[in-house]
C-alpha atoms as a PDB file:
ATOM      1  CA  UNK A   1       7.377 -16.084  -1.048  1.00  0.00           C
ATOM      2  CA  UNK A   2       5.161 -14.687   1.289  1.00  0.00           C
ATOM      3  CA  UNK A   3       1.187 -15.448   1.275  1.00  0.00           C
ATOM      4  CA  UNK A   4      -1.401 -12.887   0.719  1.00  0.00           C
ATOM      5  CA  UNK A   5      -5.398 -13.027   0.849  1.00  0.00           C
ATOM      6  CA  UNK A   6      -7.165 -15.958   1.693  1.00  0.00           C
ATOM      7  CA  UNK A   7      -6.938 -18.876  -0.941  1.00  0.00           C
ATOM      8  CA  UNK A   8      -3.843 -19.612  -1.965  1.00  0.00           C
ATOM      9  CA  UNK A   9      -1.714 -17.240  -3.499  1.00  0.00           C
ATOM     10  CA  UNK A  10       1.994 -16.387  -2.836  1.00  0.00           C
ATOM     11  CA  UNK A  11       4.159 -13.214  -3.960  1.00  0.00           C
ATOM     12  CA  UNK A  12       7.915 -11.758  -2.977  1.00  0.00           C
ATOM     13  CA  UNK A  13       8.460  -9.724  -0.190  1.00  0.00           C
ATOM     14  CA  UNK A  14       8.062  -6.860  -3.513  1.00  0.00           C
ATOM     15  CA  UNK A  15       4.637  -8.102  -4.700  1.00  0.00           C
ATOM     16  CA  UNK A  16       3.769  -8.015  -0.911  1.00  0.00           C
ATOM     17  CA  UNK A  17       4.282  -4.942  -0.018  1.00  0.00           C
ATOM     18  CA  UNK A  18       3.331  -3.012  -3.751  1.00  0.00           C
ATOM     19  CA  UNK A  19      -0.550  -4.036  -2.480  1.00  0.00           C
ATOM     20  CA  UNK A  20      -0.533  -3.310   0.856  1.00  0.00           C
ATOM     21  CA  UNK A  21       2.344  -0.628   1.332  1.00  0.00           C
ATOM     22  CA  UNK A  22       1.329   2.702  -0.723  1.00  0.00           C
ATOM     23  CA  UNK A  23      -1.925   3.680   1.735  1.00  0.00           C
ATOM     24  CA  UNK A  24      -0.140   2.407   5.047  1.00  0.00           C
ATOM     25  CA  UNK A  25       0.642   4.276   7.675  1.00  0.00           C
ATOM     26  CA  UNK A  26       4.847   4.444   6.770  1.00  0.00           C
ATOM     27  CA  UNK A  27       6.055   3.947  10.938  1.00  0.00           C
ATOM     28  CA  UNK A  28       3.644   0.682  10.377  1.00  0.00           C
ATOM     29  CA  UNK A  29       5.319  -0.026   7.311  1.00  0.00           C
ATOM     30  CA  UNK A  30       8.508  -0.136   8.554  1.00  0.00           C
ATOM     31  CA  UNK A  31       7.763  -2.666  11.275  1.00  0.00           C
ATOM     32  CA  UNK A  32       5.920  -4.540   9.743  1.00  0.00           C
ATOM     33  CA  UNK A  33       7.782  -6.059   6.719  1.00  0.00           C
ATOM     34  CA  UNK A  34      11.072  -6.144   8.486  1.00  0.00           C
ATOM     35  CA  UNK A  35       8.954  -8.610  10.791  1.00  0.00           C
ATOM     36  CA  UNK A  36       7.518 -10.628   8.181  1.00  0.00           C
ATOM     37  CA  UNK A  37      10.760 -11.372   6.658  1.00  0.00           C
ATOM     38  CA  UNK A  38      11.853 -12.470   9.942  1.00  0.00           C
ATOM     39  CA  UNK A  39       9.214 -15.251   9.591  1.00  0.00           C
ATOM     40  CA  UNK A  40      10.626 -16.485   6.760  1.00  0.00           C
ATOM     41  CA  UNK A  41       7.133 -16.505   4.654  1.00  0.00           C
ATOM     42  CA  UNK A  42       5.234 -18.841   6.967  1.00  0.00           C
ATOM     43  CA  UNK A  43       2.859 -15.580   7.643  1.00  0.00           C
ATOM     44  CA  UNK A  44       1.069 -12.814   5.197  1.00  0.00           C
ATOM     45  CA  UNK A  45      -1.249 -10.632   5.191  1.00  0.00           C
ATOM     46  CA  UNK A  46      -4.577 -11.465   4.083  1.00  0.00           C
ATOM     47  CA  UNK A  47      -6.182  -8.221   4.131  1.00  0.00           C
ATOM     48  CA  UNK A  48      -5.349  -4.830   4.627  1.00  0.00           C
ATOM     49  CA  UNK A  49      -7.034  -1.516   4.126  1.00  0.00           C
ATOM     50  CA  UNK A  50     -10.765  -1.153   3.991  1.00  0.00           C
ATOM     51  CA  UNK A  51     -13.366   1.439   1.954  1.00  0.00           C
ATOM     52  CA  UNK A  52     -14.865   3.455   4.460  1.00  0.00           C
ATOM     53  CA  UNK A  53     -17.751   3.575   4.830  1.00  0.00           C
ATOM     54  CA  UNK A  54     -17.169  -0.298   5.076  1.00  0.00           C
ATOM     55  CA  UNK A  55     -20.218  -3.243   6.492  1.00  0.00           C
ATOM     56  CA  UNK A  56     -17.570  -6.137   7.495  1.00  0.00           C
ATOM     57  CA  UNK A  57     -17.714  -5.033  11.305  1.00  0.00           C
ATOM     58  CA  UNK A  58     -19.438  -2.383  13.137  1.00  0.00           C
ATOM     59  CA  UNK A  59     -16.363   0.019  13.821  1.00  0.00           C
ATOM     60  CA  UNK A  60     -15.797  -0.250  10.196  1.00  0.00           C
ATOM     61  CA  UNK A  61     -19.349   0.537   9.169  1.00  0.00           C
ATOM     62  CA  UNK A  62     -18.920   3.962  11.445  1.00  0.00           C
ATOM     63  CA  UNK A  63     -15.274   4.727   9.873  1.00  0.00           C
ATOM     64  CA  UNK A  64     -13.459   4.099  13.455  1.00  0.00           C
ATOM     65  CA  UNK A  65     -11.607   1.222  12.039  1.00  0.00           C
ATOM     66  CA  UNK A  66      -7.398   1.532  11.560  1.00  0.00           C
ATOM     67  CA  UNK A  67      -8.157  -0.640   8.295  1.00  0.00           C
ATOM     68  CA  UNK A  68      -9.182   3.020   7.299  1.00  0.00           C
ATOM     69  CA  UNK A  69      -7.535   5.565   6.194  1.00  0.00           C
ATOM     70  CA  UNK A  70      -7.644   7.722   9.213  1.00  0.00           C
ATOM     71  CA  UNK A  71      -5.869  11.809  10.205  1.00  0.00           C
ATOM     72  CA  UNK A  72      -3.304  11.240  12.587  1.00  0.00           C
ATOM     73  CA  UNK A  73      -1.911  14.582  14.340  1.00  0.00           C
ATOM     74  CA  UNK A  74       1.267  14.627  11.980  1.00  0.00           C
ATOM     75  CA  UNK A  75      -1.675  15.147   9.222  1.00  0.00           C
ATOM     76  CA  UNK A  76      -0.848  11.595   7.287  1.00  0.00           C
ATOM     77  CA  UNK A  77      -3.883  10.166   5.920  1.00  0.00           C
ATOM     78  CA  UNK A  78      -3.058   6.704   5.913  1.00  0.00           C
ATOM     79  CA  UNK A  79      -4.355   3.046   7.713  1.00  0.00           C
ATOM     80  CA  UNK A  80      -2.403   1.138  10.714  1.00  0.00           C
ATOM     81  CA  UNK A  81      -3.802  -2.068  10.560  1.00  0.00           C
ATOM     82  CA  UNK A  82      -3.826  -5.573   8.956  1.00  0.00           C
ATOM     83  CA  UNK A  83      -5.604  -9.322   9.133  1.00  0.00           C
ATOM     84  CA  UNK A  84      -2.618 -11.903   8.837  1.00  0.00           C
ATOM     85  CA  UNK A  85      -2.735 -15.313   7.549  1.00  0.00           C
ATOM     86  CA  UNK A  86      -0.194 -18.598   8.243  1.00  0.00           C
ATOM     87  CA  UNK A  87       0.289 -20.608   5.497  1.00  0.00           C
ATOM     88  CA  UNK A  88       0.523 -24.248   6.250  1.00  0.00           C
ATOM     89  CA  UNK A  89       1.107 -27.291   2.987  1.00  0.00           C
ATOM     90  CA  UNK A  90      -0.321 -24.297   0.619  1.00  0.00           C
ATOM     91  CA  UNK A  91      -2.889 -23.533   2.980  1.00  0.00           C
ATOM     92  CA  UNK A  92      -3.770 -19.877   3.896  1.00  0.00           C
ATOM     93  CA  UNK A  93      -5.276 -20.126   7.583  1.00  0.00           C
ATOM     94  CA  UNK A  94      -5.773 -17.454  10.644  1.00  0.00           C
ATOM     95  CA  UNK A  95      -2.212 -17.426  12.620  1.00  0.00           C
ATOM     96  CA  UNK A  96      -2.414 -18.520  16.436  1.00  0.00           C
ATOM     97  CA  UNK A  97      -1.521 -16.570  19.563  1.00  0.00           C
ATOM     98  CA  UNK A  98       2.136 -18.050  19.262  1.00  0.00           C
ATOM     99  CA  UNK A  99       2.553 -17.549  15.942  1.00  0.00           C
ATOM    100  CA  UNK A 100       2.296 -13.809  16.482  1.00  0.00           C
ATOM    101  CA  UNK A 101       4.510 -13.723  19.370  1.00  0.00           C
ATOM    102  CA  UNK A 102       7.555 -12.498  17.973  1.00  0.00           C
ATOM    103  CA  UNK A 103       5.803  -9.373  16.415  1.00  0.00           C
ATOM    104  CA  UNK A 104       6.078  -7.209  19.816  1.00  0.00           C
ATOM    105  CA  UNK A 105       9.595  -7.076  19.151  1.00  0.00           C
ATOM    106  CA  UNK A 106       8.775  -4.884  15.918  1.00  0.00           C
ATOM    107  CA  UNK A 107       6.774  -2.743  17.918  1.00  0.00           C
ATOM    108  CA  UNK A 108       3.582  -4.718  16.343  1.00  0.00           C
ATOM    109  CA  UNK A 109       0.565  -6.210  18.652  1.00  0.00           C
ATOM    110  CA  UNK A 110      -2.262  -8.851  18.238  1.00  0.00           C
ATOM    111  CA  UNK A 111      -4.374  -8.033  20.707  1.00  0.00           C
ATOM    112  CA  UNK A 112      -8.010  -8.172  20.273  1.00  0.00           C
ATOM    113  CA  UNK A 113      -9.911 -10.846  22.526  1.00  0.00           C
ATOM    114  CA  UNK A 114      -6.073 -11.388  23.445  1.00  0.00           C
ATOM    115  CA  UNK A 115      -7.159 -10.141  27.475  1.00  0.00           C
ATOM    116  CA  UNK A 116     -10.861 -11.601  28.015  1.00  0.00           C
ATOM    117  CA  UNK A 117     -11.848 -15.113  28.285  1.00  0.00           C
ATOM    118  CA  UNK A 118     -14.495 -15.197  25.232  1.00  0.00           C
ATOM    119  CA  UNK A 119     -12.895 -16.874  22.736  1.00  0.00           C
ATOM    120  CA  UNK A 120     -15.587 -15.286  20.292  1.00  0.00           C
ATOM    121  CA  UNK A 121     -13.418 -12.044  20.704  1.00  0.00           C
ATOM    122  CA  UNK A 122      -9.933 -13.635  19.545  1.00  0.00           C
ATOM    123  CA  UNK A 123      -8.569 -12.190  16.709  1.00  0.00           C
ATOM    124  CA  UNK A 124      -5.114 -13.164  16.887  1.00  0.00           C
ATOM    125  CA  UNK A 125      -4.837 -12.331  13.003  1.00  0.00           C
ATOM    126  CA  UNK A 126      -5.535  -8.415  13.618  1.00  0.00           C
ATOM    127  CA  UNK A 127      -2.114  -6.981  13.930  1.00  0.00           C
ATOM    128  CA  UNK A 128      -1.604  -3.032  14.449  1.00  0.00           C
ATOM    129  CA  UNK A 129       1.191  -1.061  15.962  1.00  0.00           C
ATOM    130  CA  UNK A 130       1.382  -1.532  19.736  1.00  0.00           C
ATOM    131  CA  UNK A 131       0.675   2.113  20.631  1.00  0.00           C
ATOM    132  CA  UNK A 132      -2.783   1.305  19.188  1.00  0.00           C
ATOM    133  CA  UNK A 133      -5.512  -0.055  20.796  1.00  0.00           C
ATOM    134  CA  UNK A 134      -9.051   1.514  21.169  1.00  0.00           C
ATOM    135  CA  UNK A 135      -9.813   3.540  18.288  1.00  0.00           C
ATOM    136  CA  UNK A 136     -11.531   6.303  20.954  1.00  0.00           C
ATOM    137  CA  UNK A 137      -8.056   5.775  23.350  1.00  0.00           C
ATOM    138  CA  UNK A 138      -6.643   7.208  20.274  1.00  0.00           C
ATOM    139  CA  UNK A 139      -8.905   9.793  19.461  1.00  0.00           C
ATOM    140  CA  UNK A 140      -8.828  11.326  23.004  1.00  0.00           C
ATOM    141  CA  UNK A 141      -5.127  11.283  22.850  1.00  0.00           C
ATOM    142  CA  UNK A 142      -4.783  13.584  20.206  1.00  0.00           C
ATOM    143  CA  UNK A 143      -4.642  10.796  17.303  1.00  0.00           C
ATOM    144  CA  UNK A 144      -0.810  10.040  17.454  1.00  0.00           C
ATOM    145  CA  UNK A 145       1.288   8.398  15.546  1.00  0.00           C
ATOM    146  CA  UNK A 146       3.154   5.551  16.356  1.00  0.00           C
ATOM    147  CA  UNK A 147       6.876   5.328  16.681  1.00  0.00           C
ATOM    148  CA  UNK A 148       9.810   6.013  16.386  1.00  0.00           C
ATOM    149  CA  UNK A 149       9.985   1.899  17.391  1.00  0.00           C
ATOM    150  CA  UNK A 150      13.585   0.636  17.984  1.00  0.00           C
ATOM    151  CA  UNK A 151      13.674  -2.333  15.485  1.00  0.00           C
ATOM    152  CA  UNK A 152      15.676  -5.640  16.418  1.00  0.00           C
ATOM    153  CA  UNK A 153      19.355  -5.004  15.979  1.00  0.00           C
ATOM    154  CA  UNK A 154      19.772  -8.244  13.836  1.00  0.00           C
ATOM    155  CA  UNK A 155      16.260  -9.009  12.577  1.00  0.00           C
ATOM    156  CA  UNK A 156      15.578 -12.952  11.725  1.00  0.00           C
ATOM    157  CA  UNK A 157      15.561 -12.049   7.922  1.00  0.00           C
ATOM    158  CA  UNK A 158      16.781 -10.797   5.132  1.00  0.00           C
ATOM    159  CA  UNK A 159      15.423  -7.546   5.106  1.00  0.00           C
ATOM    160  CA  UNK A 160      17.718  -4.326   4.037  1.00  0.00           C
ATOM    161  CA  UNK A 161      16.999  -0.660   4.008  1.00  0.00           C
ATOM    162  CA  UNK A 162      16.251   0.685   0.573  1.00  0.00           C
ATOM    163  CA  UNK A 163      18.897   3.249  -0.682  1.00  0.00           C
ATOM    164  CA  UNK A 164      17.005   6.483  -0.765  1.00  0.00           C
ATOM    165  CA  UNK A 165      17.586  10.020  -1.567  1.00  0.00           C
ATOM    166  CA  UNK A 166      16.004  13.351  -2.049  1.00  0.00           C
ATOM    167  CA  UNK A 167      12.665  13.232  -3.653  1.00  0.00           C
ATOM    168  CA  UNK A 168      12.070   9.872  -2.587  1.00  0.00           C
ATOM    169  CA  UNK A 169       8.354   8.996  -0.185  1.00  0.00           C
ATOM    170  CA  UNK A 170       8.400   6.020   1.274  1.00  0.00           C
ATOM    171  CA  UNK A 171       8.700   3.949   4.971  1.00  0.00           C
ATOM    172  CA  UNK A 172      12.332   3.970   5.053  1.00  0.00           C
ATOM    173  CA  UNK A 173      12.573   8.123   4.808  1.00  0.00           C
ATOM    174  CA  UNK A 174      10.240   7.985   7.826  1.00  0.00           C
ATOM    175  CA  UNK A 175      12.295   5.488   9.678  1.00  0.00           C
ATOM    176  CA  UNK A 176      15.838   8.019   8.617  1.00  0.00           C
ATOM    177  CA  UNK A 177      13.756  10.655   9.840  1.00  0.00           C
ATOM    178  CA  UNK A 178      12.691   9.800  12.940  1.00  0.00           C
ATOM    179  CA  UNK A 179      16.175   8.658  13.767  1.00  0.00           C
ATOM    180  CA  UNK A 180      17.516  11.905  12.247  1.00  0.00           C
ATOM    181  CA  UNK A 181      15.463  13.801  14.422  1.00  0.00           C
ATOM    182  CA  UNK A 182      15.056  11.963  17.796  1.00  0.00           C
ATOM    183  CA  UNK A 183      18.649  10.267  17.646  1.00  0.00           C
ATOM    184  CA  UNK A 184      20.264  12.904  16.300  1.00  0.00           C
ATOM    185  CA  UNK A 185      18.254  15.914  16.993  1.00  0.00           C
ATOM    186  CA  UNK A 186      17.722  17.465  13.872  1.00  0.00           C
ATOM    187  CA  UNK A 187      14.957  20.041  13.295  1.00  0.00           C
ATOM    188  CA  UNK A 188      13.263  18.030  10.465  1.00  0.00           C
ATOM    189  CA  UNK A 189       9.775  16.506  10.086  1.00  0.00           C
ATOM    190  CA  UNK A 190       9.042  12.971  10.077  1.00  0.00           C
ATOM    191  CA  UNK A 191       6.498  12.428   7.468  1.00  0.00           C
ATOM    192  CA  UNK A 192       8.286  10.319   4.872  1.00  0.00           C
ATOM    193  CA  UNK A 193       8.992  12.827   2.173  1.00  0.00           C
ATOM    194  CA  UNK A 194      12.820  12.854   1.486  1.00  0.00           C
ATOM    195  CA  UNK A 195      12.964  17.004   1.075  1.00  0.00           C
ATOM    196  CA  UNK A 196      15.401  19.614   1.371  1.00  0.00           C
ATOM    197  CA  UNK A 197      15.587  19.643   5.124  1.00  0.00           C
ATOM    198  CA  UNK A 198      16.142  15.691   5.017  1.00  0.00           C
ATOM    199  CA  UNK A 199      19.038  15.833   2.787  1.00  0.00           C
ATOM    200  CA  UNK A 200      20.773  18.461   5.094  1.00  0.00           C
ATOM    201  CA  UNK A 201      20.111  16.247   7.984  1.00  0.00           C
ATOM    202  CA  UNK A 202      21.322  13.497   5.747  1.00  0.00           C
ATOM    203  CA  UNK A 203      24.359  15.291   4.557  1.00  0.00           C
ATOM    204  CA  UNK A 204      24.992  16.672   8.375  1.00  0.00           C
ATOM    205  CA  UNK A 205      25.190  12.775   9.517  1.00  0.00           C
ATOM    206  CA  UNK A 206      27.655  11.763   7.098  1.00  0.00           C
ATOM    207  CA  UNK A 207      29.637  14.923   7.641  1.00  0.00           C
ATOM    208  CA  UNK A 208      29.998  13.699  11.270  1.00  0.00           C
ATOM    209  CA  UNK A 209      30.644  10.485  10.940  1.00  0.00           C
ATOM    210  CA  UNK A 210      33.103  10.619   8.303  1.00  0.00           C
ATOM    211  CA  UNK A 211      31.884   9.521   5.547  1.00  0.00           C
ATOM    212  CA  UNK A 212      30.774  10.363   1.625  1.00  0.00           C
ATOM    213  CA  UNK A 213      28.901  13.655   1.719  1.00  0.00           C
ATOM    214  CA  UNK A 214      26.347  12.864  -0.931  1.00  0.00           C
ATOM    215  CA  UNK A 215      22.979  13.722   0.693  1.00  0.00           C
ATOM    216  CA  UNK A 216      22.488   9.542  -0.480  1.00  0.00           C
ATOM    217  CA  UNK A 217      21.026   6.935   2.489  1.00  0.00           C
ATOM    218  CA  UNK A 218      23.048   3.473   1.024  1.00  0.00           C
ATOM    219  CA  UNK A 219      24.725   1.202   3.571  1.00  0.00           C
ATOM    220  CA  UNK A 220      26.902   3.120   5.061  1.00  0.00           C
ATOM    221  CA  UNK A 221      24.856   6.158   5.823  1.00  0.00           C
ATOM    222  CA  UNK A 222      21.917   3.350   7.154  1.00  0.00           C
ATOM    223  CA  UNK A 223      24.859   1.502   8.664  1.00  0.00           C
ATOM    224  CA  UNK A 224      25.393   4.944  11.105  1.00  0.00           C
ATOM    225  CA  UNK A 225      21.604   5.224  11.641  1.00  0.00           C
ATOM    226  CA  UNK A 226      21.137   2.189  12.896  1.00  0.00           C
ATOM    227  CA  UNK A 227      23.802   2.646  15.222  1.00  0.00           C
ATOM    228  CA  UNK A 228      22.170   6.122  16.603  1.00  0.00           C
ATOM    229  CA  UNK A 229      18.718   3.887  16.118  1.00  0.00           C
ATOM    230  CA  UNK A 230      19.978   1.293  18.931  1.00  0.00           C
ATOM    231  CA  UNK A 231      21.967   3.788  21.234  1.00  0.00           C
END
């Protein structure tokens, strides 16, 4: 059970990502919950994407916050950002420095008020992907999006790939397709929408490496992109 918001309330790893999941930014996505499972429900998120226009902060008020659905050049319209919480005896609390450590290794960063001495700026609890950092950084470089990240070869928990197939939109297409395309160099887009292309990529891989050719990403087929994903 993992906690979300900021009383005390606890859902699966499902419930979890159903709230904060559908709007998120799928490369995110797919670091992000592999990491939380990793820490074995001790952190959550307590808040994830905001209205825009939105008063908690002032780069929210003026829409230049990655809580916000924001354009990025591959034309997603999605948010990259989230406030974590540690739960301690049923307690929902803001994580510490240490306690977000381990989320570099996902490609994820905590970084605000992380590199000045005013401890008025820490905000050890806003996680985002580690490409990210100054929302106008990001404008003037085009507004990219993050990844592909190499993932942990054996991550700390229990988290599997979904089987997925054609017609299916969700983070794990976009982590098959970035592999597929990087890793593998096929001509497809990485956008998170199992299509046509995707299942000849799909089909392609599985030719190659000997196995069923059934257009279908189960254990096996994620078995040979992780493989190409760590190479």
């Amino acid at each position: 059970m993992y906690p979300i918001g900021y009383q005390s309330q606890l859902v699966t790893m499902a419930g979890l990502r159903r709230v904060h999941e559908p709007d998120m930014h799928p490369e995110m996505a797919r670091r992000l919950f592999p990491w939380l499972e990793s820490e074995h429900g001790r952190i959550g998120i307590g808040g994830g994407e905001r209205p825009n226009p939105d008063p908690v902060s002032p780069a929210s008020s003026q829409g230049r916050s990655f809580h916000q659905l924001q354009q990025f050049r591959s034309k997603l319209v999605c948010y990259a950002a989230v406030d974590l919480v540690h739960v301690t005896s049923g307690v929902h609390r803001s994580p510490t420095w240490t306690e977000v450590g381990s989320a570099k290794a996902y490609g994820l960063h905590a970084f605000i008020g992380h590199d000045t001495n005013s401890a008025s700026d820490d905000e050890p609890w806003h996680l985002q992907p580690v490409e990210m950092r100054g929302y106008q950084a990001w404008l003037n470089a085009g507004r990219p999006d993050p990844g592909p990240f190499q993932l942990p070869a054996t991550p700390g928990g229990t988290f599997v790939h979904a089987t997925i197939r054609k017609g299916d939109t969700n983070a794990d297409v976009y982590g098959a397709q970035s592999v597929l395309r990087f890793k593998a160099s096929q001509p497809i887009s990485v956008d998170g929408v199992f299509d046509a292309d995707t299942d000849t990529a799909v089909r392609n891989l599985q030719r190659i490496a000997g196995l069923v050719v059934d257009g279908v990403c189960g254990p096996k087929t994620w078995a040979e992109l992780d493989k190409l994903a760590n190479s």
